[in-house]
PDB file of N, CA and C in Angstrom:
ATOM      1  N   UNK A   1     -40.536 -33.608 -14.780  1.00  0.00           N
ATOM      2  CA  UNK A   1     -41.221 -34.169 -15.910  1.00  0.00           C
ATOM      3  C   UNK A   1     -40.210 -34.620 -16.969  1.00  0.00           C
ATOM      4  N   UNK A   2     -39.380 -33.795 -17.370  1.00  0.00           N
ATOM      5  CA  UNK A   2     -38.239 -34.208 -18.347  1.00  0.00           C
ATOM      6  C   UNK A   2     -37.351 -35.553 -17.847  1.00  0.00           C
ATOM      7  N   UNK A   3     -37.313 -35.664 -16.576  1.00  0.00           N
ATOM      8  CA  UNK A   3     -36.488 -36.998 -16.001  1.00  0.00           C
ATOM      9  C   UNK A   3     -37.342 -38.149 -16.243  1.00  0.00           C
ATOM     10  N   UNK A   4     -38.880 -37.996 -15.992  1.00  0.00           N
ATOM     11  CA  UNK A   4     -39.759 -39.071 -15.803  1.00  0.00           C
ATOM     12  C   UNK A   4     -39.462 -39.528 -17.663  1.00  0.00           C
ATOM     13  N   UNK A   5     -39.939 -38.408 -18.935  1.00  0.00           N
ATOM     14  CA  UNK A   5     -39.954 -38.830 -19.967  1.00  0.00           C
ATOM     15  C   UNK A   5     -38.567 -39.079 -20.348  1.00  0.00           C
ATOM     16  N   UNK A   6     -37.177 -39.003 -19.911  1.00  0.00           N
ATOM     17  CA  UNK A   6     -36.087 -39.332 -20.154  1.00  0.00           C
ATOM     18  C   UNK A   6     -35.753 -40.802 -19.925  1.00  0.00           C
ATOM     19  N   UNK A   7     -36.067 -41.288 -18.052  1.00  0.00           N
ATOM     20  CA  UNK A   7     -35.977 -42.514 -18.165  1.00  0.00           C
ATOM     21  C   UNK A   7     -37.222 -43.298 -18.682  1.00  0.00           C
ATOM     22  N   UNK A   8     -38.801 -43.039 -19.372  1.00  0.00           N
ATOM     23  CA  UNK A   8     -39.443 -43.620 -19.767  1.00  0.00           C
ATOM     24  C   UNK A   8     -38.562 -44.059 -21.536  1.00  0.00           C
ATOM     25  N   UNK A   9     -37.831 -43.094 -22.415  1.00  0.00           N
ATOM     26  CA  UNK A   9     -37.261 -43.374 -23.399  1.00  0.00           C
ATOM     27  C   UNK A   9     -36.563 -44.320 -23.011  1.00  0.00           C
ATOM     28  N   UNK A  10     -35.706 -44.297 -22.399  1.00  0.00           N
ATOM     29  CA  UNK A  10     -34.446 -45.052 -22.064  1.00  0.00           C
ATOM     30  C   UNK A  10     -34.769 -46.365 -22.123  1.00  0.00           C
ATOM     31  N   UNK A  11     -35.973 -46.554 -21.018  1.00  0.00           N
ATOM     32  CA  UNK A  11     -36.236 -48.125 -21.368  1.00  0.00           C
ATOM     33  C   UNK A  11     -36.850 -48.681 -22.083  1.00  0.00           C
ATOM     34  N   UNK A  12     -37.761 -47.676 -22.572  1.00  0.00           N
ATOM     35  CA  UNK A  12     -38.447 -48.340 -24.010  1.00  0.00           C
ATOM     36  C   UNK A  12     -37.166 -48.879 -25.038  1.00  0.00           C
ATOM     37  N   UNK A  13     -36.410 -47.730 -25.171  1.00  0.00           N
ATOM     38  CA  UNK A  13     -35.421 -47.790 -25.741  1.00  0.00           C
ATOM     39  C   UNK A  13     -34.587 -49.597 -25.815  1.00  0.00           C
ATOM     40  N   UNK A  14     -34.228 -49.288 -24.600  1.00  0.00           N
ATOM     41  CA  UNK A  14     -33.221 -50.360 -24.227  1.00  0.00           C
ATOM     42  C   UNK A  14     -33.686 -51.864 -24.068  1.00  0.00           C
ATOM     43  N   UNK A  15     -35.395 -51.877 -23.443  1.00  0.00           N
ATOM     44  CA  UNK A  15     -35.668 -52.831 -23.012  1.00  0.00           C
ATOM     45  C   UNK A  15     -37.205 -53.108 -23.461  1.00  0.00           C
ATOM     46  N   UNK A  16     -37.850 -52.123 -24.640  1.00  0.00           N
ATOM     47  CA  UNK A  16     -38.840 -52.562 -25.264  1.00  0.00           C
ATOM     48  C   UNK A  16     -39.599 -53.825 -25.567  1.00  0.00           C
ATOM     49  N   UNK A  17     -38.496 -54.164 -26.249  1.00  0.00           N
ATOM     50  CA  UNK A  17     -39.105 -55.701 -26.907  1.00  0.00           C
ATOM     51  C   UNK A  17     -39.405 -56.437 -25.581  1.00  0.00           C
ATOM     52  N   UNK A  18     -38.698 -56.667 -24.339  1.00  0.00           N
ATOM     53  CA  UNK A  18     -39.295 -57.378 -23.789  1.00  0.00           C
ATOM     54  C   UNK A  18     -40.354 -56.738 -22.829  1.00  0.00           C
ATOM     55  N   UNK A  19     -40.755 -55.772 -22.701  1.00  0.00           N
ATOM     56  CA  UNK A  19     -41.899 -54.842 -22.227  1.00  0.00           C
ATOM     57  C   UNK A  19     -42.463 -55.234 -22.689  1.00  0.00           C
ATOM     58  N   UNK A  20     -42.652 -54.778 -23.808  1.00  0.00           N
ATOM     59  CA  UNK A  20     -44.334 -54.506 -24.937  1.00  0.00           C
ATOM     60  C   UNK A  20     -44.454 -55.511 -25.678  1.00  0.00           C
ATOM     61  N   UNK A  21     -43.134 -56.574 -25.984  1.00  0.00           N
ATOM     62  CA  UNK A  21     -43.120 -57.867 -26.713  1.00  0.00           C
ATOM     63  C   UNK A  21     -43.527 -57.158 -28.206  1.00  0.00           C
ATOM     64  N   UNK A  22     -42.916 -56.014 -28.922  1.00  0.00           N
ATOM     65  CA  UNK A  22     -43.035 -55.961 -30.623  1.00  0.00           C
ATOM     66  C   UNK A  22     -41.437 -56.865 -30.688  1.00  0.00           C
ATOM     67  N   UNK A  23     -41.705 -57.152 -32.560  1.00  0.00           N
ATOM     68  CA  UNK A  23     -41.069 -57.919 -33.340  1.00  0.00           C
ATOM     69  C   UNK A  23     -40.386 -56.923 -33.878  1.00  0.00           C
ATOM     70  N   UNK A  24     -38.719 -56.713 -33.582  1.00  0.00           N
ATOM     71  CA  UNK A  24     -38.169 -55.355 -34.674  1.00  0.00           C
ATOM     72  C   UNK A  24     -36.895 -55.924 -35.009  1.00  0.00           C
ATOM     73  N   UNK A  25     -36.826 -57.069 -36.149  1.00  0.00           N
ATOM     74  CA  UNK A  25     -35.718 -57.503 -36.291  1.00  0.00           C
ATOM     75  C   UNK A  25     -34.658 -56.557 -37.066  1.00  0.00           C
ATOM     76  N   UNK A  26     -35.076 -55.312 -37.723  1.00  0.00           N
ATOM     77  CA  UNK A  26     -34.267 -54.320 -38.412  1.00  0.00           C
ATOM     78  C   UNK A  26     -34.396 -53.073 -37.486  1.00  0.00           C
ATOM     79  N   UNK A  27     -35.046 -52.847 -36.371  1.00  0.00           N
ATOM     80  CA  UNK A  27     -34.654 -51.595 -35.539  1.00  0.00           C
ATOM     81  C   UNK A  27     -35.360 -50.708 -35.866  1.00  0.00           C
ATOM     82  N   UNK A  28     -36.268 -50.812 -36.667  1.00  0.00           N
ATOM     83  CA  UNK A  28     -37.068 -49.666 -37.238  1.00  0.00           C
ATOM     84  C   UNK A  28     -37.812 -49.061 -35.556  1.00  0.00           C
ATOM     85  N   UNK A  29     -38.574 -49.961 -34.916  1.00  0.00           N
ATOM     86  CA  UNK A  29     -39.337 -49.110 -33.669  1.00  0.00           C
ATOM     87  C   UNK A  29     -37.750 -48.375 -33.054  1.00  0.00           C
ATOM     88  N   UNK A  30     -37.163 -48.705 -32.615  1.00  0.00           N
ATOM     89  CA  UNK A  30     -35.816 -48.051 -32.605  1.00  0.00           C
ATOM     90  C   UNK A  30     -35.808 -46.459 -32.709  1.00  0.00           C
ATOM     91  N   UNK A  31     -35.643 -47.001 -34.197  1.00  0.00           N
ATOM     92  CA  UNK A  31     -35.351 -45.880 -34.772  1.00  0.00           C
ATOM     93  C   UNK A  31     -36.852 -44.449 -34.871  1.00  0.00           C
ATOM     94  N   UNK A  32     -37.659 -44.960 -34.582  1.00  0.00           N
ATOM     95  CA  UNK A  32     -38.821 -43.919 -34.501  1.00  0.00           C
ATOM     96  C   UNK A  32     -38.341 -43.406 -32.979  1.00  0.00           C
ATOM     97  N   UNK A  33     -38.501 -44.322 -31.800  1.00  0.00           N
ATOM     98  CA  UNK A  33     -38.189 -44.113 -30.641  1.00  0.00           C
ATOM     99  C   UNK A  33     -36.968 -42.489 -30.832  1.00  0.00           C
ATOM    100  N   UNK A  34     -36.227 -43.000 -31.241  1.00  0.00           N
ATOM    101  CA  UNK A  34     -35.471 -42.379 -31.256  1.00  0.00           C
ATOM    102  C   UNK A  34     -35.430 -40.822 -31.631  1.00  0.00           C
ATOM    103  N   UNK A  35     -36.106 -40.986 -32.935  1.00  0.00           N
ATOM    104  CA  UNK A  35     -37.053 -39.623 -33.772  1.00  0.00           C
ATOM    105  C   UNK A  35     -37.717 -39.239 -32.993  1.00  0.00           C
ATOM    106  N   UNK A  36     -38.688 -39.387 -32.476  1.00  0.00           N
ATOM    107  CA  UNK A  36     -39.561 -39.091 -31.343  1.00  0.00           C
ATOM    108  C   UNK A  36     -39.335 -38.282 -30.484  1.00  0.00           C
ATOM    109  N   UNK A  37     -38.536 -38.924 -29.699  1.00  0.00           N
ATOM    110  CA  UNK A  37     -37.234 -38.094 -28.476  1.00  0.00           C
ATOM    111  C   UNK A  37     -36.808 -37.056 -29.110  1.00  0.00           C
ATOM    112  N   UNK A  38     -35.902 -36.968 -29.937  1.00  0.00           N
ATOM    113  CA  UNK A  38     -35.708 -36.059 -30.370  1.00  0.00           C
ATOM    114  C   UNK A  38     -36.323 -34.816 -31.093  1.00  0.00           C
ATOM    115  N   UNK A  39     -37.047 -35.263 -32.024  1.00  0.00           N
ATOM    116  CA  UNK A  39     -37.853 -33.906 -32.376  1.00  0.00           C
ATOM    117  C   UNK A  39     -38.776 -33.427 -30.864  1.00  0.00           C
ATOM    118  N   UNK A  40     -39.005 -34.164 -29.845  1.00  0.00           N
ATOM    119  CA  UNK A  40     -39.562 -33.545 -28.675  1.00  0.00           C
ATOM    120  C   UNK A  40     -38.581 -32.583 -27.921  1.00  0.00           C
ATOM    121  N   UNK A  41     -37.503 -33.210 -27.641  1.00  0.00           N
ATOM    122  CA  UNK A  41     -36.677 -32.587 -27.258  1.00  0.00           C
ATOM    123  C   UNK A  41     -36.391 -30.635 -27.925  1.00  0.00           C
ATOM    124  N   UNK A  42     -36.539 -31.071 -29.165  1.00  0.00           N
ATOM    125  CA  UNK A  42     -36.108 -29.934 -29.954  1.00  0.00           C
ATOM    126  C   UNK A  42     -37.438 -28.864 -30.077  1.00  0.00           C
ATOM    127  N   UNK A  43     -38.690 -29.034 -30.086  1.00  0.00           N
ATOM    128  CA  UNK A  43     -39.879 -28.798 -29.768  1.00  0.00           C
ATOM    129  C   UNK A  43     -39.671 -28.045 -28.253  1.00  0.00           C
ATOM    130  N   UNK A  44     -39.406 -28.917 -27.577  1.00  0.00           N
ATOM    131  CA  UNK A  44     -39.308 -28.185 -25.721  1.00  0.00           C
ATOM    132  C   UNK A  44     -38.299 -27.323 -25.886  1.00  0.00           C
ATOM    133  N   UNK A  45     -36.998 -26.800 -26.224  1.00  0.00           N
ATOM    134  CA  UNK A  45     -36.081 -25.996 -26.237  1.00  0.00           C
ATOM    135  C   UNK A  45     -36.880 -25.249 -27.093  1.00  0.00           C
ATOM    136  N   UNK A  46     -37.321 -25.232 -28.298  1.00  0.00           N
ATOM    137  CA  UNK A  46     -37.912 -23.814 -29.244  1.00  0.00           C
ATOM    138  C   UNK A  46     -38.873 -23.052 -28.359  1.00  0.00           C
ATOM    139  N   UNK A  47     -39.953 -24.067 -27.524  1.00  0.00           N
ATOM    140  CA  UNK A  47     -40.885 -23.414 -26.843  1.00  0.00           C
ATOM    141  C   UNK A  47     -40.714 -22.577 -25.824  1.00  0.00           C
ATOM    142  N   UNK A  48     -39.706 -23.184 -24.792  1.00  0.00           N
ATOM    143  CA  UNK A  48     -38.993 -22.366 -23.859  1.00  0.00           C
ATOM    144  C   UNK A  48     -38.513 -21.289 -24.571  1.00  0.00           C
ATOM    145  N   UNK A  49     -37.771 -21.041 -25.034  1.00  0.00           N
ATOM    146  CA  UNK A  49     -36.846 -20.266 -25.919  1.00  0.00           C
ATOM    147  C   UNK A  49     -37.949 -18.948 -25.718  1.00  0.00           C
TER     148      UNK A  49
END
């Protein structure tokens, strides 16, 4: 499961705009993407924990 949502980031990530076709001329979806991942990430390690 962590591989499937790892490479699902990745390409949103990398290759969004032409997936989903949004407009992010300052990176903002980016940058949520990014937030996202991460506070999940950090969420799954506390829970395990």
């Amino acid at each position: 499961m962590a591989g499937l949502a790892l490479a699902m980031f990745v390409g949103l990530f990398a290759f969004g705009q032409q997936i989903v076709g949004y407009d992010d001329p300052h990176g903002r979806v980016q940058l949520a993407l990014l937030a996202t991942f991460a506070f999940g990430v950090l969420i799954g390690y506390r829970a395990s924990a």
